[in-house]
Protein backbone atom coordinates (compact mmCIF):
# COMPACT_ATOMS: atom_id res chain seq x y z
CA UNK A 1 0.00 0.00 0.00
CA UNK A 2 1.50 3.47 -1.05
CA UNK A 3 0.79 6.37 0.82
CA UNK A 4 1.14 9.70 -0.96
CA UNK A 5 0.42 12.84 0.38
CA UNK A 6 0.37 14.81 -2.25
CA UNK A 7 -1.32 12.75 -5.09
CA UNK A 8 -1.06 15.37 -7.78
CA UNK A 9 2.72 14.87 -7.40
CA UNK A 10 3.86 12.07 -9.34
CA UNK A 11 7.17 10.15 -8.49
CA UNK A 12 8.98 11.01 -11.88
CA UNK A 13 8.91 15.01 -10.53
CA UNK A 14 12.43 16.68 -10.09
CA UNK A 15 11.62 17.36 -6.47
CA UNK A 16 11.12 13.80 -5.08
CA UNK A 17 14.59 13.01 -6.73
CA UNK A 18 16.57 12.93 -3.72
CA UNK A 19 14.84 13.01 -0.56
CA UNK A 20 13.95 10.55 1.94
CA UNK A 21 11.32 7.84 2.54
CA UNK A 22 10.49 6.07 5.80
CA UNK A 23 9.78 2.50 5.65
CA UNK A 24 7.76 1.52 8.83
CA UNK A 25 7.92 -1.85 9.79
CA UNK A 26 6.40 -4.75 12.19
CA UNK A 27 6.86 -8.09 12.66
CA UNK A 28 3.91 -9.43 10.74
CA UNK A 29 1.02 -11.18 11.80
CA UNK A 30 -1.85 -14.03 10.47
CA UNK A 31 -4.02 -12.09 11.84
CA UNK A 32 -5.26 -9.16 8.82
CA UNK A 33 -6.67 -6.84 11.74
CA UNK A 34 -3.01 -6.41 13.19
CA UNK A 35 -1.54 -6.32 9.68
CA UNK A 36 -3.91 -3.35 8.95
CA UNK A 37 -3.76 -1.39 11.99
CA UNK A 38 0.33 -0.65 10.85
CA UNK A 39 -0.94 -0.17 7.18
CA UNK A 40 -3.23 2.90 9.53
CA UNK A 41 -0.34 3.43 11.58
CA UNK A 42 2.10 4.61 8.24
CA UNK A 43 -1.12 6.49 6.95
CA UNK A 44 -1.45 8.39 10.22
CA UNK A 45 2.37 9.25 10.10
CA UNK A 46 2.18 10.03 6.46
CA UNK A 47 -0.74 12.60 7.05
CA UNK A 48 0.68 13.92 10.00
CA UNK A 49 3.99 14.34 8.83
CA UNK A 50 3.46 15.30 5.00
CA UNK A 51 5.33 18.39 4.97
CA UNK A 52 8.36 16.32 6.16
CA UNK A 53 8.28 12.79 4.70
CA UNK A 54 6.83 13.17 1.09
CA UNK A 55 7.34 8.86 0.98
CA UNK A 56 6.15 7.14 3.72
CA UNK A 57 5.19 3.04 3.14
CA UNK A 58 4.28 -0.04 5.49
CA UNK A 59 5.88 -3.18 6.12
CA UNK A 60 5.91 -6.61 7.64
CA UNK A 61 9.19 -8.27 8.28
CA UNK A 62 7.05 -11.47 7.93
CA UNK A 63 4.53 -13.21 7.39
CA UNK A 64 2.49 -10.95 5.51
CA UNK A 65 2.94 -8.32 2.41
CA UNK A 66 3.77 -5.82 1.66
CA UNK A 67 7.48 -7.22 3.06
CA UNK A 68 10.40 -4.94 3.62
CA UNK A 69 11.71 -5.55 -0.07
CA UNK A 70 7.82 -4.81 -1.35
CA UNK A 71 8.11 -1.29 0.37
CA UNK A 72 11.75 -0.62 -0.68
CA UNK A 73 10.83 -0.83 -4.56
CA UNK A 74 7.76 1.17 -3.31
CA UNK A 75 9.74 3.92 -1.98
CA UNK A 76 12.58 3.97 -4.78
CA UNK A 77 9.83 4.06 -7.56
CA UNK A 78 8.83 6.98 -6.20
CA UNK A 79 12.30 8.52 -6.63
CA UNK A 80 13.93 8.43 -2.52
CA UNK A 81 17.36 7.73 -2.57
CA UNK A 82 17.88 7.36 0.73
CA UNK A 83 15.76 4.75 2.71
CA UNK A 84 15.10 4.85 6.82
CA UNK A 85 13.71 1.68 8.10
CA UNK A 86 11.73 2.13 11.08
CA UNK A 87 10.89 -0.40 13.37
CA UNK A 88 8.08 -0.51 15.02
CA UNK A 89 9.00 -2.68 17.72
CA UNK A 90 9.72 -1.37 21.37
CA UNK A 91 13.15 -3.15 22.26
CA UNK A 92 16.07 -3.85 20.13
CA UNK A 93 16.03 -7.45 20.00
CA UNK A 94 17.60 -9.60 17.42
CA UNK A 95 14.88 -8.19 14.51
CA UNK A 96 16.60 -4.97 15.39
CA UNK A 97 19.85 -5.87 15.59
CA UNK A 98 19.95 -8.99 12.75
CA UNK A 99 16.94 -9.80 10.95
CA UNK A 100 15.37 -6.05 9.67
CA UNK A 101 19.24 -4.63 8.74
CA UNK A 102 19.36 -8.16 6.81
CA UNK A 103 15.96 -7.66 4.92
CA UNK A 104 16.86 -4.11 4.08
CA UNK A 105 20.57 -4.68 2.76
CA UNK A 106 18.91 -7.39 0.85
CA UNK A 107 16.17 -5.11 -0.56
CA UNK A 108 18.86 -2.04 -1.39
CA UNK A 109 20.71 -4.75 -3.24
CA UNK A 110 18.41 -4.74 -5.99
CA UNK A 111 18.35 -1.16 -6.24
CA UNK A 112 21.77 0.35 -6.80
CA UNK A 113 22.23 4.24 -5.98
CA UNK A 114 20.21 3.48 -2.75
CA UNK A 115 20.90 4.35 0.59
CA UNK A 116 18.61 2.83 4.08
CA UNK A 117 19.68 3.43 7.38
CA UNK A 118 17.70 1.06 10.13
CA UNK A 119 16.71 3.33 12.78
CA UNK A 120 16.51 2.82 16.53
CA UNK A 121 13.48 0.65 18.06
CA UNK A 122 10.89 2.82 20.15
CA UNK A 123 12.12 1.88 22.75
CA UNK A 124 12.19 3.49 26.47
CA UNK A 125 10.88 7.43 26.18
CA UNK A 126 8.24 9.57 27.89
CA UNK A 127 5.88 9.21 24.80
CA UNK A 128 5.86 5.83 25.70
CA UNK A 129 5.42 6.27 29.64
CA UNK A 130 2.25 8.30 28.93
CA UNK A 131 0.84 5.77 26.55
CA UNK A 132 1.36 2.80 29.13
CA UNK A 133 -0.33 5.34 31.60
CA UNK A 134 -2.97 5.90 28.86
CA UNK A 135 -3.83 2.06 28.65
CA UNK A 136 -3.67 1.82 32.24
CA UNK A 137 -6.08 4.22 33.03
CA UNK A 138 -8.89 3.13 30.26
CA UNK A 139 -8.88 0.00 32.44
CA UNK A 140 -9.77 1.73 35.72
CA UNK A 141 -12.08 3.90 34.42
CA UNK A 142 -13.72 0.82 33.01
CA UNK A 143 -13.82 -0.47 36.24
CA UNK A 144 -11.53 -2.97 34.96
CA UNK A 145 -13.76 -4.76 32.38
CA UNK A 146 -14.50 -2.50 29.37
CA UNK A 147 -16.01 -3.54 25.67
CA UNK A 148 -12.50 -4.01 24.20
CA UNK A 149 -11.83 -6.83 26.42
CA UNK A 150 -15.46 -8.15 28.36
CA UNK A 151 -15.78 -12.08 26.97
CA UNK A 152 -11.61 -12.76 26.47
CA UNK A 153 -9.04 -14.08 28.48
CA UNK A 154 -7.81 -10.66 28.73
CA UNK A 155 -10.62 -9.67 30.89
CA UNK A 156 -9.56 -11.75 33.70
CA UNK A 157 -13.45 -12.71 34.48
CA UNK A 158 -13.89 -15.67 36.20
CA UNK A 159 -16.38 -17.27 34.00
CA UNK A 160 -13.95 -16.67 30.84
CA UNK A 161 -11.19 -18.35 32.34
CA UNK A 162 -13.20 -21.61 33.61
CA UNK A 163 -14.28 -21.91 30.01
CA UNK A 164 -10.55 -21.86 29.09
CA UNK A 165 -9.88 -24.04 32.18
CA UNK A 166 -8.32 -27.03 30.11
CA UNK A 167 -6.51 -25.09 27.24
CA UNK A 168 -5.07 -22.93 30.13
CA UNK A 169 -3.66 -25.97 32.56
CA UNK A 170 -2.18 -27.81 29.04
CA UNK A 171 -0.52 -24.33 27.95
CA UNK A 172 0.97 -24.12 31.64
CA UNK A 173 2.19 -27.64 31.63
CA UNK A 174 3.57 -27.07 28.08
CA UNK A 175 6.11 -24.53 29.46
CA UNK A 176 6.94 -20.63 28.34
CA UNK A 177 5.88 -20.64 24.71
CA UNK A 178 7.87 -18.43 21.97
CA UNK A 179 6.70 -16.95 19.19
CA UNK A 180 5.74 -18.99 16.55
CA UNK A 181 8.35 -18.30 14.24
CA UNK A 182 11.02 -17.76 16.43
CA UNK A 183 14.19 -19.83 15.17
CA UNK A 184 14.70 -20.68 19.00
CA UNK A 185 11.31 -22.43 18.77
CA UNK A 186 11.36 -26.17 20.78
CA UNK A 187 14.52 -25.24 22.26
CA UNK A 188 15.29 -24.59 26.43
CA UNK A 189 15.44 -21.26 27.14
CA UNK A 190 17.95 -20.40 28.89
């Protein structure tokens, strides 16, 4: 998905030669909804930031399209020259420090005359203080058991969690689980 601020501007214009394009990117998910809501995410920052980032595209490291390379081509169509990868995780674990530089030095490979740059993760910063706050608070002034979670697991209500008695006590007995795709999958952590 492209996002263009400015639609009247087409890529091939002498302007968009040498600028910049941001490439935010997630892990990826089989689930569409959290595959869209970065898709929103890179829309949001696009409109918000137009006057600053003329190229602005999604990505999924995984699992879903458009994928790092999809977005790269994406952004170098549209004339940037110089690429910045942002993650869109909060910690800089081995997708920040391994995985996403790999997928974009493989993407620039096919596009000669290109520069990305892999910027930090979001990491620890007040921005992110006030959203944990943010999320914190909706729950108490829910009274702890709001629309966005009543009837899940993540409500913590009693009834919920008998239903999911079983699949509960085999998960605990299976041990800590890892993420599905994790390389490190089926081995002791350690």
């Amino acid at each position: 998905m492209t996002y263009r601020p400015d639609p009247s501007t087409p890529a091939s214009t002498p302007a968009l030669r040498n600028i910049s394009a941001i490439i935010i990117v997630d892990h990826g998910s089989r689930r569409t909804e959290s595959n869209r809501m970065l898709e929103e995410v890179a829309r949001l920052f696009a409109q918000k930031f137009t006057e600053k980032y003329s190229i602005v595209e999604p990505a999924h490291m995984e699992l879903a399209e458009p994928s790092i390379a999809a977005a790269y081509a994406a952004c170098v169509s549209r004339g940037a020259t110089r690429i910045v990868v942002c993650p869109f995780f909060l910690g800089p674990g081995k997708h920040w420090t391994s995985d996403i530089p790999r997928l974009a030095a493989e993407a620039a490979m096919d596009h000669p005359g290109t520069q990305y740059h892999v910027a930090q993760t979001l990491g620890i910063d007040d921005l992110i203080l006030d959203l944990l706050d943010k999320r914190a608070s909706h729950c108490a002034q829910h009274d702890y058991l709001c629309d966005i979670c009543r009837g899940s697991l993540r409500s913590g209500e009693a009834d919920v969690m008998v239903t999911h008695e079983a699949e509960l006590k085999a998960d605990k007995a299976a041990g800590p689980h890892l993420c599905g795709t994790c390389p490190y999958k089926g081995q002791p952590l350690p």
